[in-house]
Structure formats: C-alpha cells, structure tokens
ModelCIF file with pLDDT and N, C-alpha, C, O atoms, coordinates in Angstrom:
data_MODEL
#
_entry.id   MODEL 
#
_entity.id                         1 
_entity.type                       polymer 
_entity.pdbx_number_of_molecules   1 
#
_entity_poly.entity_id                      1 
_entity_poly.type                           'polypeptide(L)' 
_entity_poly.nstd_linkage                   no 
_entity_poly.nstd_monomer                   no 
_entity_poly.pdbx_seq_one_letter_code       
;(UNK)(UNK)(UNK)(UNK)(UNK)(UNK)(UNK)(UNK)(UNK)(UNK)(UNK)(UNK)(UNK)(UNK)(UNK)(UNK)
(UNK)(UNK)(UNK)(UNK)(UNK)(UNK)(UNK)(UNK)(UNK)(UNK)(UNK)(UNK)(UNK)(UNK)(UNK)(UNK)
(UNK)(UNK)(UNK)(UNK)(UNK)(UNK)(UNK)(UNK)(UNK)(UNK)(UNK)(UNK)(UNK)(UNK)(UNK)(UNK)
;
_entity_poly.pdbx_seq_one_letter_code_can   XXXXXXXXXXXXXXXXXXXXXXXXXXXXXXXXXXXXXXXXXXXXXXXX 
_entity_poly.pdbx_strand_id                 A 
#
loop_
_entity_poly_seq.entity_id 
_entity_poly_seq.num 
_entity_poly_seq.mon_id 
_entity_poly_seq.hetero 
1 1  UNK n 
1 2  UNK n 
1 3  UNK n 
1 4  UNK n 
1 5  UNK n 
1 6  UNK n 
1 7  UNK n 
1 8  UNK n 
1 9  UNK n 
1 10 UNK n 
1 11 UNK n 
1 12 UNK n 
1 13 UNK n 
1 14 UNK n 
1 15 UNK n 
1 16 UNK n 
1 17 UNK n 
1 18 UNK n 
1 19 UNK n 
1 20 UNK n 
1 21 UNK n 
1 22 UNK n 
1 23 UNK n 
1 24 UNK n 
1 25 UNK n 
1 26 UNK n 
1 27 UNK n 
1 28 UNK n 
1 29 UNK n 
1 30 UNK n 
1 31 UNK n 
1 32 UNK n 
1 33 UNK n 
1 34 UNK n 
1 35 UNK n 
1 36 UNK n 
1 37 UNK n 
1 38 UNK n 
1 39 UNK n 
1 40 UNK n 
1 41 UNK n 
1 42 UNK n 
1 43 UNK n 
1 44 UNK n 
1 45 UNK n 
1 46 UNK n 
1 47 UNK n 
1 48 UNK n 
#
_struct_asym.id          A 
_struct_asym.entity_id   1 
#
loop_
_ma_qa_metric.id 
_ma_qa_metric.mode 
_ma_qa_metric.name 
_ma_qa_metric.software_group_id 
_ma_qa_metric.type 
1 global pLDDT . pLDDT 
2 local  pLDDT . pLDDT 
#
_ma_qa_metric_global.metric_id      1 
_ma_qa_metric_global.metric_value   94.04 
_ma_qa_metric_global.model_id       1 
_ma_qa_metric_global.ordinal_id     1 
#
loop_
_ma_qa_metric_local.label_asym_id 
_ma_qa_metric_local.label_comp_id 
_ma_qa_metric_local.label_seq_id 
_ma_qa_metric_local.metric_id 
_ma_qa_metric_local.metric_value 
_ma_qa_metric_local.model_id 
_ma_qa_metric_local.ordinal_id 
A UNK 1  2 91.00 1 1  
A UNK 2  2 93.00 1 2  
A UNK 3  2 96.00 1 3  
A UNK 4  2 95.00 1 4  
A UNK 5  2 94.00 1 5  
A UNK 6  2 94.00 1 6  
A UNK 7  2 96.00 1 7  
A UNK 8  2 95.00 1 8  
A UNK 9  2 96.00 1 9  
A UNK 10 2 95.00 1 10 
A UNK 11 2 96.00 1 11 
A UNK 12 2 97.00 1 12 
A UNK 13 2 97.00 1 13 
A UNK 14 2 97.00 1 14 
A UNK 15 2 96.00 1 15 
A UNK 16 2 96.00 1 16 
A UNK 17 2 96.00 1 17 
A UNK 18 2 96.00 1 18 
A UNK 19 2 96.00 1 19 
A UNK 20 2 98.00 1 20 
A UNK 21 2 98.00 1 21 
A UNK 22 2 98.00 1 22 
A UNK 23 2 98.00 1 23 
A UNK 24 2 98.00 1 24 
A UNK 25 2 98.00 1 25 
A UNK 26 2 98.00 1 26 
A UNK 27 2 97.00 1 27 
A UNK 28 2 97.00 1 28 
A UNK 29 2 96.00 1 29 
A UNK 30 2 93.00 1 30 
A UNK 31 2 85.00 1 31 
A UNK 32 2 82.00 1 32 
A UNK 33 2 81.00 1 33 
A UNK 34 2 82.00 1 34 
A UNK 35 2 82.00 1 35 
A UNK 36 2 87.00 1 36 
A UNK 37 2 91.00 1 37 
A UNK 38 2 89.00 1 38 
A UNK 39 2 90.00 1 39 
A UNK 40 2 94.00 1 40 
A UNK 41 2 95.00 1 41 
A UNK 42 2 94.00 1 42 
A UNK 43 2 95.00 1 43 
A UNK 44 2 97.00 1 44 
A UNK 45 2 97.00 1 45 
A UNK 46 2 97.00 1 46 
A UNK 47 2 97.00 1 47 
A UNK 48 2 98.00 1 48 
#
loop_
_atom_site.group_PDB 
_atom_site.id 
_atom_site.type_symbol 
_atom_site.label_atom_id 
_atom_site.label_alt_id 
_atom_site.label_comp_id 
_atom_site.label_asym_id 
_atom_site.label_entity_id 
_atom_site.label_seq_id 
_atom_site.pdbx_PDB_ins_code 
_atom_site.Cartn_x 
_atom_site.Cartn_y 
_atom_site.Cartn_z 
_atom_site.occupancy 
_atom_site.B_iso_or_equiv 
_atom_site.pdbx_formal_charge 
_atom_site.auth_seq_id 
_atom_site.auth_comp_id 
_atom_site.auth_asym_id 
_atom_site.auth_atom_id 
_atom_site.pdbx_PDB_model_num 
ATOM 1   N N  . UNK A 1 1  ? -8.678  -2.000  -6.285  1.00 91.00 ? 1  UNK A N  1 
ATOM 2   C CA . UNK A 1 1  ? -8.047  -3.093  -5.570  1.00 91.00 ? 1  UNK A CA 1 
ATOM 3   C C  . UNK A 1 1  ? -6.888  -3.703  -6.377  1.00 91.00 ? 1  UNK A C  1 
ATOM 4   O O  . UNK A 1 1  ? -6.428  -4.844  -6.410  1.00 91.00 ? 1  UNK A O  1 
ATOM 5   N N  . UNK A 1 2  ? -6.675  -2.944  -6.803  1.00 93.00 ? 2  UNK A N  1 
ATOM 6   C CA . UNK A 1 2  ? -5.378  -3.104  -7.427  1.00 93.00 ? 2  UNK A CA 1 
ATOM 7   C C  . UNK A 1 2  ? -3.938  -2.058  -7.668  1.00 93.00 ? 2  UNK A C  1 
ATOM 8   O O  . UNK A 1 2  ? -4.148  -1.145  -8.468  1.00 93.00 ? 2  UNK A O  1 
ATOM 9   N N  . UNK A 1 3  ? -2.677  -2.098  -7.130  1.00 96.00 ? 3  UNK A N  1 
ATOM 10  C CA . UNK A 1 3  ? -1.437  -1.122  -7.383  1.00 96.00 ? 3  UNK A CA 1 
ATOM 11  C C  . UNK A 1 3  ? -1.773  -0.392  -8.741  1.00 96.00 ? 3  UNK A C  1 
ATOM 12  O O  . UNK A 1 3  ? -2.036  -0.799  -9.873  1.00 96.00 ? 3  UNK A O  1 
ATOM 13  N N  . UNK A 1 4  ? -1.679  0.595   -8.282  1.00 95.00 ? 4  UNK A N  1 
ATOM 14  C CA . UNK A 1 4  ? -1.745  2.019   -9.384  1.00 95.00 ? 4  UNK A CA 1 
ATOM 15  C C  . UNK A 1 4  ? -0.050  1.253   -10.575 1.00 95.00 ? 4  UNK A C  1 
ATOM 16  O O  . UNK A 1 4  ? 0.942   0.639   -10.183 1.00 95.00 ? 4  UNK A O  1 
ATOM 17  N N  . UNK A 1 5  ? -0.363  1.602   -11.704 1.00 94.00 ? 5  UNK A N  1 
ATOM 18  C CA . UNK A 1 5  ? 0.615   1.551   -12.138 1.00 94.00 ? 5  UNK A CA 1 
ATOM 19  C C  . UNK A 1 5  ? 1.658   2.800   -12.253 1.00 94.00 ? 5  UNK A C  1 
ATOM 20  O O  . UNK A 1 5  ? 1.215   3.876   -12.653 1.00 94.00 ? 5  UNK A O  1 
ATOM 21  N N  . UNK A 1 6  ? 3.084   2.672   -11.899 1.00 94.00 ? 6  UNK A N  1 
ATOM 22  C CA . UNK A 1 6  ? 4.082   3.328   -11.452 1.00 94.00 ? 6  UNK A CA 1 
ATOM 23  C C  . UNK A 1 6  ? 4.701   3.302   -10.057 1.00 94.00 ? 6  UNK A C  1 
ATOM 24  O O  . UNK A 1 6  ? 5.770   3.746   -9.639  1.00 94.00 ? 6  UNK A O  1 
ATOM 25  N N  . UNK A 1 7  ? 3.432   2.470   -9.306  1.00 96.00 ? 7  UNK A N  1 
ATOM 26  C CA . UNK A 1 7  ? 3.786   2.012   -7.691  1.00 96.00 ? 7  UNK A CA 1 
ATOM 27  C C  . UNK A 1 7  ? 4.439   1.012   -7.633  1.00 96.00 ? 7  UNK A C  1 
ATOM 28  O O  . UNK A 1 7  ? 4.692   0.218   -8.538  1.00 96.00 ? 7  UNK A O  1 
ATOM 29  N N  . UNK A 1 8  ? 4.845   0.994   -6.223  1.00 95.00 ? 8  UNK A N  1 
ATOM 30  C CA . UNK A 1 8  ? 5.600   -0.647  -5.905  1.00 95.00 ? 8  UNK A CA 1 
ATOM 31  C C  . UNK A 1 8  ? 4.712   -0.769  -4.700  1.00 95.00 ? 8  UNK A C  1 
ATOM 32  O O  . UNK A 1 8  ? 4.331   0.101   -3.917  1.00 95.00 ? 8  UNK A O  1 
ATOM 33  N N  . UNK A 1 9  ? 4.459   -2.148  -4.744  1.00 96.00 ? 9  UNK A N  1 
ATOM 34  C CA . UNK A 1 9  ? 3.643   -2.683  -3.718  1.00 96.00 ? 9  UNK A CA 1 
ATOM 35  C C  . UNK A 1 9  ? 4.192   -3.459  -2.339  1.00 96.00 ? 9  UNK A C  1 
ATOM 36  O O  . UNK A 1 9  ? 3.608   -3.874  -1.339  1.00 96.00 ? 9  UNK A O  1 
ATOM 37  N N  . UNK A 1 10 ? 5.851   -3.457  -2.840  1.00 95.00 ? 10 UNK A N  1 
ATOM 38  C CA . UNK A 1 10 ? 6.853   -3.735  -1.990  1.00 95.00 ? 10 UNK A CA 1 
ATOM 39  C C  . UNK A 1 10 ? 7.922   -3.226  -1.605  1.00 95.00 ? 10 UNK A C  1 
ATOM 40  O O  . UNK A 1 10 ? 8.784   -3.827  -0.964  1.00 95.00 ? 10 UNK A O  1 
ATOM 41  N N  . UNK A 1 11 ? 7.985   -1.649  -2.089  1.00 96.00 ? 11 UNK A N  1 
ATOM 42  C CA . UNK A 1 11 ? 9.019   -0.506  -1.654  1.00 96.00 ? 11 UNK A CA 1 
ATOM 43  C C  . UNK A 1 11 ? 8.855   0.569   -0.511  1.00 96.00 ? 11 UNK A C  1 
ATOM 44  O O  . UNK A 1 11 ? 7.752   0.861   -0.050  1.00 96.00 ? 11 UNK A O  1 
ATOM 45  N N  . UNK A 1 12 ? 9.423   0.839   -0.310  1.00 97.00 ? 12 UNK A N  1 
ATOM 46  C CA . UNK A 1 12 ? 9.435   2.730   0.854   1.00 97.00 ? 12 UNK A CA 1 
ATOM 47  C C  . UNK A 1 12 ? 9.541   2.942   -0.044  1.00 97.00 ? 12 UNK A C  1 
ATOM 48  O O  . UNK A 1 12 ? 10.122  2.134   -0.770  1.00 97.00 ? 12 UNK A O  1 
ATOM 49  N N  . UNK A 1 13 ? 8.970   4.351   -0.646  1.00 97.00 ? 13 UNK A N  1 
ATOM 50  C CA . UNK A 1 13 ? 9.346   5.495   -1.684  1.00 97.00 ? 13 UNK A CA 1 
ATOM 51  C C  . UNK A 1 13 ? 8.521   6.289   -1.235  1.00 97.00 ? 13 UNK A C  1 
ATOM 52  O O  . UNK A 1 13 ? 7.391   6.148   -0.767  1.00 97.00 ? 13 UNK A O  1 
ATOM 53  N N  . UNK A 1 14 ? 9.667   7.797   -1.546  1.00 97.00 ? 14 UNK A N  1 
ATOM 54  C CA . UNK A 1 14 ? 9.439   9.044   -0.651  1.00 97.00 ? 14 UNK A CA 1 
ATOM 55  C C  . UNK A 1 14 ? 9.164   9.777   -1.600  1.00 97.00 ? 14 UNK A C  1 
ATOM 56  O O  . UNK A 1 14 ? 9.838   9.567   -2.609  1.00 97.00 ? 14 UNK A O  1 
ATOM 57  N N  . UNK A 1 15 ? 8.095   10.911  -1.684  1.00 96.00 ? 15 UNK A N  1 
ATOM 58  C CA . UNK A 1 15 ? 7.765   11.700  -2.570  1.00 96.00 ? 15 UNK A CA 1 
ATOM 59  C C  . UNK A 1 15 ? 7.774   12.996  -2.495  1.00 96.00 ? 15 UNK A C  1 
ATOM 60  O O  . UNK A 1 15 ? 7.915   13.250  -1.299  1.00 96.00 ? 15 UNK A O  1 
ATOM 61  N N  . UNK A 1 16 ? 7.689   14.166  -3.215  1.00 96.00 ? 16 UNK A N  1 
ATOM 62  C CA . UNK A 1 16 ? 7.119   15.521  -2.577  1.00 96.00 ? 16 UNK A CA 1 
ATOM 63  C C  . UNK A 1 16 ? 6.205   15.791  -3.703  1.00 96.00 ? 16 UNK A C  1 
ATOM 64  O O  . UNK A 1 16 ? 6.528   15.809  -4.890  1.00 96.00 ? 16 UNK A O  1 
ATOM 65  N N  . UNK A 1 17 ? 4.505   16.093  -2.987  1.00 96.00 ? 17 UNK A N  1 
ATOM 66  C CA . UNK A 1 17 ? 3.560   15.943  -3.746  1.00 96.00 ? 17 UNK A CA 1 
ATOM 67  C C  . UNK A 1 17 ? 2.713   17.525  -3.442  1.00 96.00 ? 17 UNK A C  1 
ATOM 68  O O  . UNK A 1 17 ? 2.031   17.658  -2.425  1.00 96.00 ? 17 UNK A O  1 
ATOM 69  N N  . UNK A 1 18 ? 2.851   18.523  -4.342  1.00 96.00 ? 18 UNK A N  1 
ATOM 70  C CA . UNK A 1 18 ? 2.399   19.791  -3.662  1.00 96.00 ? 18 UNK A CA 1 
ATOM 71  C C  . UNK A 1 18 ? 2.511   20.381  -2.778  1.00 96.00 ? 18 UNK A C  1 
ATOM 72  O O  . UNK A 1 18 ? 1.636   20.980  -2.153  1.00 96.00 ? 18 UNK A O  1 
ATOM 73  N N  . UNK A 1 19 ? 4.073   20.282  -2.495  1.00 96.00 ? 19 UNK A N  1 
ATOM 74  C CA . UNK A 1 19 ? 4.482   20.398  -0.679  1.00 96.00 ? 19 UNK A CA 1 
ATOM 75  C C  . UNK A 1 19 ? 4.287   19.832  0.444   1.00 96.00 ? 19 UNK A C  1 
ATOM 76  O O  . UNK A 1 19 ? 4.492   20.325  1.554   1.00 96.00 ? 19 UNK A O  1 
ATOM 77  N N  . UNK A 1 20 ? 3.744   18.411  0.107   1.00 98.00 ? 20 UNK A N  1 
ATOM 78  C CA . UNK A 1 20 ? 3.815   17.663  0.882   1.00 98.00 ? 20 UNK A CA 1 
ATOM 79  C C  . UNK A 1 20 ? 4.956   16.609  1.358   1.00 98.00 ? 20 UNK A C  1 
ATOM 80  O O  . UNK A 1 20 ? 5.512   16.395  0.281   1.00 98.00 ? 20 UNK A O  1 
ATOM 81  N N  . UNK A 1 21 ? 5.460   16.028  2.069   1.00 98.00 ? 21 UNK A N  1 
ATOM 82  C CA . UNK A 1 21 ? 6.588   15.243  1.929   1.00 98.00 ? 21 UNK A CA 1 
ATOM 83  C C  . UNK A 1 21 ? 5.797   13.910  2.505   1.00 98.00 ? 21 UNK A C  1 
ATOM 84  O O  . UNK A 1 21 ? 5.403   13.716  3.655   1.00 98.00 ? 21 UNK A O  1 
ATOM 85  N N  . UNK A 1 22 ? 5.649   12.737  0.925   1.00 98.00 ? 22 UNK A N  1 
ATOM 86  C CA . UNK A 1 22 ? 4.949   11.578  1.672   1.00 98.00 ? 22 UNK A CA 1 
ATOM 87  C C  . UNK A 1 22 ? 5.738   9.995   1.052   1.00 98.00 ? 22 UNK A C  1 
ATOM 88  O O  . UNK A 1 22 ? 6.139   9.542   -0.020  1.00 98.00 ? 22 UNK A O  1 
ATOM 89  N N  . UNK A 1 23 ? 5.626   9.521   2.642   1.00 98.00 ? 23 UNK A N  1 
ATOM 90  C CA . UNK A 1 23 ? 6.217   8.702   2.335   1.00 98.00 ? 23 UNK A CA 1 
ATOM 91  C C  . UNK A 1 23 ? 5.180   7.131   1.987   1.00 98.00 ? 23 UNK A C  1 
ATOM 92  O O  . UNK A 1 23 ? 4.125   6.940   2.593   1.00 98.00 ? 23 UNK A O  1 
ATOM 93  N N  . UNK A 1 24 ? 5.596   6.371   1.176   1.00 98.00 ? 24 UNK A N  1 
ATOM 94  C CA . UNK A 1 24 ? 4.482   5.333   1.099   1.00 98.00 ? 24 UNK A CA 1 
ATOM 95  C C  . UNK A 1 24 ? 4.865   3.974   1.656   1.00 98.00 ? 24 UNK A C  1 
ATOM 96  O O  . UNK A 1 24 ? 5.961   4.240   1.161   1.00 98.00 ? 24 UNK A O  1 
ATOM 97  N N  . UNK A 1 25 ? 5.017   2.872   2.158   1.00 98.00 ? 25 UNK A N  1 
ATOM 98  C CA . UNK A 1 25 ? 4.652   1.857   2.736   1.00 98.00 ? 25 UNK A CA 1 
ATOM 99  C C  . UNK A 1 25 ? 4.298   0.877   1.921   1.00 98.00 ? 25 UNK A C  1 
ATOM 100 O O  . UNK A 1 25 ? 3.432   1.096   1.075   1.00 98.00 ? 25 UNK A O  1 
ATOM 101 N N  . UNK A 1 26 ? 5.106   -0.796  2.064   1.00 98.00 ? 26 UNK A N  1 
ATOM 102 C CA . UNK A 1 26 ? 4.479   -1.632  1.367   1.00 98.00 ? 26 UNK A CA 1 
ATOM 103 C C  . UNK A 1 26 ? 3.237   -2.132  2.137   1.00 98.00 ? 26 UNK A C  1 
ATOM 104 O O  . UNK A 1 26 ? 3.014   -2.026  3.343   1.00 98.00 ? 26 UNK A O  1 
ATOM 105 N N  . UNK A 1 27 ? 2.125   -2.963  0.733   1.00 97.00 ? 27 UNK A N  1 
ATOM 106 C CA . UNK A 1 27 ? 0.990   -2.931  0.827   1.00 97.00 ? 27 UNK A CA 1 
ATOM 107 C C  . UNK A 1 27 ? 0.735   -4.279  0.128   1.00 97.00 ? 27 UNK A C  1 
ATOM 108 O O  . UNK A 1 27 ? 0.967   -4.500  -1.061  1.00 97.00 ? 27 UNK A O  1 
ATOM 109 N N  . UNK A 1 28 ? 0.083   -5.400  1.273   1.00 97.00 ? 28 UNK A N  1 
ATOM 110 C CA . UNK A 1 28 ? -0.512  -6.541  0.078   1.00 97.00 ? 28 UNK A CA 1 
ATOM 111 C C  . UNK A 1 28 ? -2.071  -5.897  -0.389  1.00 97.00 ? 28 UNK A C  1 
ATOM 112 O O  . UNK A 1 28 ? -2.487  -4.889  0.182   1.00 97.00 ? 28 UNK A O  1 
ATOM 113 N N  . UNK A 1 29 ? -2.750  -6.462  -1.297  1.00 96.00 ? 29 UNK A N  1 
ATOM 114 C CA . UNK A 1 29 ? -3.543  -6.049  -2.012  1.00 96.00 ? 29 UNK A CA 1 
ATOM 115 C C  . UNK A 1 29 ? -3.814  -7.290  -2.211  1.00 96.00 ? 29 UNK A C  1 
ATOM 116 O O  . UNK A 1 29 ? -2.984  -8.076  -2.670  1.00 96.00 ? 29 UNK A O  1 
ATOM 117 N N  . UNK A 1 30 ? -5.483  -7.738  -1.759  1.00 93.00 ? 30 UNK A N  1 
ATOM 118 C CA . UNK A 1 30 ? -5.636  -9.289  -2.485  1.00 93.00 ? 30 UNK A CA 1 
ATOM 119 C C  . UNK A 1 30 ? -6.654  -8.478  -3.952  1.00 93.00 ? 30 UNK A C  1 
ATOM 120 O O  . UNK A 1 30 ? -7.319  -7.452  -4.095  1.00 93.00 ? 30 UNK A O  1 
ATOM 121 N N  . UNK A 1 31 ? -6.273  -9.613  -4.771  1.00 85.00 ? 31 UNK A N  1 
ATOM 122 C CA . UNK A 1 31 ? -7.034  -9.386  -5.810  1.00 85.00 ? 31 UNK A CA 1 
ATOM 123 C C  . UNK A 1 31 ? -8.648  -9.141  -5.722  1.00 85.00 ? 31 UNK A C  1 
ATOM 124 O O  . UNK A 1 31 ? -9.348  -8.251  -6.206  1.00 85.00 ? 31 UNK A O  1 
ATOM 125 N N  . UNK A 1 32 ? -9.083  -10.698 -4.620  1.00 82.00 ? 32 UNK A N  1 
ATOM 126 C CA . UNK A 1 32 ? -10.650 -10.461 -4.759  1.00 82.00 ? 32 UNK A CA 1 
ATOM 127 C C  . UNK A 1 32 ? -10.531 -10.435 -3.388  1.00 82.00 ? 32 UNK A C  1 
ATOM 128 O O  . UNK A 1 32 ? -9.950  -11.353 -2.808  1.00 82.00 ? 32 UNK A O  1 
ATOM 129 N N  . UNK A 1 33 ? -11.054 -9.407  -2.736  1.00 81.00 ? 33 UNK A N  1 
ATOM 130 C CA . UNK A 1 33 ? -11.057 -9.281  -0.952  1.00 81.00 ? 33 UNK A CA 1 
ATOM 131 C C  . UNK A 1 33 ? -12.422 -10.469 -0.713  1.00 81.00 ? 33 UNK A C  1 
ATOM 132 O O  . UNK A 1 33 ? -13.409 -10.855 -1.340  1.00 81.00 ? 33 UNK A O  1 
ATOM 133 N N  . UNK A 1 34 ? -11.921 -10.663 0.267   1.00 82.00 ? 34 UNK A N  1 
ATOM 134 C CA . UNK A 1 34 ? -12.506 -11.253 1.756   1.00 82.00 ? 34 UNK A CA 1 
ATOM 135 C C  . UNK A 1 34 ? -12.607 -11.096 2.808   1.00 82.00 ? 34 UNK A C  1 
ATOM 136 O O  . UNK A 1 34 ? -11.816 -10.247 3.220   1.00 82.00 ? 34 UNK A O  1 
ATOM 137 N N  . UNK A 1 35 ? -13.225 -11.508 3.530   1.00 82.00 ? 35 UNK A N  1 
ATOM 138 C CA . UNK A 1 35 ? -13.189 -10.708 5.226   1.00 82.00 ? 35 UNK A CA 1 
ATOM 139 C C  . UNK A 1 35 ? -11.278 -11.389 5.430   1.00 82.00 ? 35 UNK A C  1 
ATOM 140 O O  . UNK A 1 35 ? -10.271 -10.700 5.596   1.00 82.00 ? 35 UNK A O  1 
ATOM 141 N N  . UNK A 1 36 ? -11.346 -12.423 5.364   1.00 87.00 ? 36 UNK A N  1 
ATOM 142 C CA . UNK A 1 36 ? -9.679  -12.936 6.021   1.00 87.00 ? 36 UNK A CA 1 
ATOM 143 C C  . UNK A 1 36 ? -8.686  -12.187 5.556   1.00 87.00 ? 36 UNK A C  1 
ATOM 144 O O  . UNK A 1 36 ? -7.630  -12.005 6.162   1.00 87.00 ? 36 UNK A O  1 
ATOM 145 N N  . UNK A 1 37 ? -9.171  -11.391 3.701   1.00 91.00 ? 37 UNK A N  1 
ATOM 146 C CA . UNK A 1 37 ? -7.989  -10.802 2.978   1.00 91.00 ? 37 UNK A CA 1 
ATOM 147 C C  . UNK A 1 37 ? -7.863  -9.683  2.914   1.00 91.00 ? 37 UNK A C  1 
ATOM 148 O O  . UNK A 1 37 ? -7.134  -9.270  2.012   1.00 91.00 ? 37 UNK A O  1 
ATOM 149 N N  . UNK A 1 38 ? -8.422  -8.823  3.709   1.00 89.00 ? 38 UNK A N  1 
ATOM 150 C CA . UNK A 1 38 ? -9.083  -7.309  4.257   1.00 89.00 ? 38 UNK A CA 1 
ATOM 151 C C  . UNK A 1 38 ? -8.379  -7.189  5.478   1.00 89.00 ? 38 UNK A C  1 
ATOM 152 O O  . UNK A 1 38 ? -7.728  -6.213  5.850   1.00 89.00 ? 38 UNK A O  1 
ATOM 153 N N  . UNK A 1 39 ? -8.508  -7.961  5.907   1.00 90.00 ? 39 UNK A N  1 
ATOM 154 C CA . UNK A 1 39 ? -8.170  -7.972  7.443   1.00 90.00 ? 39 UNK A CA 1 
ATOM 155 C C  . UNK A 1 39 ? -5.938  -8.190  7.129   1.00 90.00 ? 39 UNK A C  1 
ATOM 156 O O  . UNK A 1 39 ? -5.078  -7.516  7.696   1.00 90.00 ? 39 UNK A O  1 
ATOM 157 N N  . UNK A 1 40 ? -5.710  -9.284  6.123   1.00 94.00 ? 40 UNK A N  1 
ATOM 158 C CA . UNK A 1 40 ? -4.439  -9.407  6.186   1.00 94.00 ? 40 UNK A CA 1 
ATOM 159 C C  . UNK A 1 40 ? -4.073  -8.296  5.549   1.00 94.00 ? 40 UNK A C  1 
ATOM 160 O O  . UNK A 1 40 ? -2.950  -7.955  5.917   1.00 94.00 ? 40 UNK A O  1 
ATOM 161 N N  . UNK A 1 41 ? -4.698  -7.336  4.473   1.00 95.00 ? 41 UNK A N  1 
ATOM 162 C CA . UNK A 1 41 ? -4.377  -6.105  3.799   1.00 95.00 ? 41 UNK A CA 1 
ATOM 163 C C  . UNK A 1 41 ? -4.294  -5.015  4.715   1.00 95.00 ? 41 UNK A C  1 
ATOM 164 O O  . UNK A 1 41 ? -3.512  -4.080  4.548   1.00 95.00 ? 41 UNK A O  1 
ATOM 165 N N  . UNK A 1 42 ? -5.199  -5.124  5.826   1.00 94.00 ? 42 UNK A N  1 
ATOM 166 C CA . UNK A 1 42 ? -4.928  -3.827  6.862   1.00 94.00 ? 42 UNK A CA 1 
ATOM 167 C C  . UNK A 1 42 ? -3.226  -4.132  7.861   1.00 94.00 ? 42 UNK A C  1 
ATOM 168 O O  . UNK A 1 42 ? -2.207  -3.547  8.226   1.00 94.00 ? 42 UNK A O  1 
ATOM 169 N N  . UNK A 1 43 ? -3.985  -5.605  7.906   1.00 95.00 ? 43 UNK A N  1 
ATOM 170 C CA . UNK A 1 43 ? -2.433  -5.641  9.028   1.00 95.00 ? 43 UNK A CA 1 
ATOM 171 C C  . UNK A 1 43 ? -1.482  -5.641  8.397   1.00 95.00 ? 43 UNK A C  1 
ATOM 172 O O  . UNK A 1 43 ? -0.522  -5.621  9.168   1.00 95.00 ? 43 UNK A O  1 
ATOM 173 N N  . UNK A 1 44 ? -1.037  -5.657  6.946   1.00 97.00 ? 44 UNK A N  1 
ATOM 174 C CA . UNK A 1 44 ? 0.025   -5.307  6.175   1.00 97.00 ? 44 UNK A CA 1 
ATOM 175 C C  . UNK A 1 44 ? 0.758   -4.141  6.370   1.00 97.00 ? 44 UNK A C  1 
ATOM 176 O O  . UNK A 1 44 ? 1.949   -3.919  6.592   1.00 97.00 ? 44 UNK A O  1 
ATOM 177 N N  . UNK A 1 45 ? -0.302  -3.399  6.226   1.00 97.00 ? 45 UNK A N  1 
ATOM 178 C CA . UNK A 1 45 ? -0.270  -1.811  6.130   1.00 97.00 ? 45 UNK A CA 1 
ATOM 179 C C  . UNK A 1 45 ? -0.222  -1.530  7.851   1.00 97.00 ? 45 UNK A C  1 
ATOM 180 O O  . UNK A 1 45 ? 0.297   -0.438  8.086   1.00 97.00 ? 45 UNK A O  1 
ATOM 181 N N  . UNK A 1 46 ? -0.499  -2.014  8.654   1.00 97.00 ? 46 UNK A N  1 
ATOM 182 C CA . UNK A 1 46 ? 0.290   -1.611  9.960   1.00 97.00 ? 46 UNK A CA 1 
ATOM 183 C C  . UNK A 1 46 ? 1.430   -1.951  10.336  1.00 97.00 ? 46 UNK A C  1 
ATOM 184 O O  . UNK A 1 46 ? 2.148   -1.285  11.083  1.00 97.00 ? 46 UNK A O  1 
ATOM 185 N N  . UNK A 1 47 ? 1.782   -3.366  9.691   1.00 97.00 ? 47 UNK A N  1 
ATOM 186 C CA . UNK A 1 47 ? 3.273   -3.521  9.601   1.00 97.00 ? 47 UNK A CA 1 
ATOM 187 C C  . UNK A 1 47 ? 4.019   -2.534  9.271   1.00 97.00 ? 47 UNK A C  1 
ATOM 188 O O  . UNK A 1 47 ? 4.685   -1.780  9.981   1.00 97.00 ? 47 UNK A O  1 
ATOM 189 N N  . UNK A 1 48 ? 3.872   -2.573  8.135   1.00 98.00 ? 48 UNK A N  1 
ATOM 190 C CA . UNK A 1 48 ? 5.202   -1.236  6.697   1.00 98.00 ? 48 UNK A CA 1 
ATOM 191 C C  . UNK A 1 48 ? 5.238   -0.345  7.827   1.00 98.00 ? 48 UNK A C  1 
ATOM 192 O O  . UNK A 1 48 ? 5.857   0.717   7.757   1.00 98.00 ? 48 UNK A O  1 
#
C-alpha cells in the first residue's frame, strides 16, 4: 500500500515490459486504507 519506488503516483508512463506495451495511470494510495479510502483509491484508478 504503498508506490513502488521508481513509480509516479501522478504520471501516464508508457512502458515495454517483455513485449508487452503497458501503459500506467495515476493512482491515490491511502497510507492506512479504509472502507471510504478503498473506495476513493478505486475511483481514482477509474478516473486515470
């Protein structure tokens, strides 16, 4: 529950990962989840 280090948690960045072409999406991440902060972490990630 926490950004990998080398990520951005607030960029598009496009990769090619074993022939894959992937693109990543910003992402909030609460530190200590909650049902309210789970729920705003998913709808984040349907935003991006």
């Amino acid at each position: 529950w926490e950004i990998s280090e080398g990520f951005s948690a607030y960029k598009y960045v496009g990769q090619q990962i074993n022939g894959v072409e992937v693109l990543r999406c910003p992402l909030y991440v609460p530190a200590k989840p909650s049902t309210f902060k789970r729920i705003a972490h998913l709808a984040s990630f349907a935003c991006s």
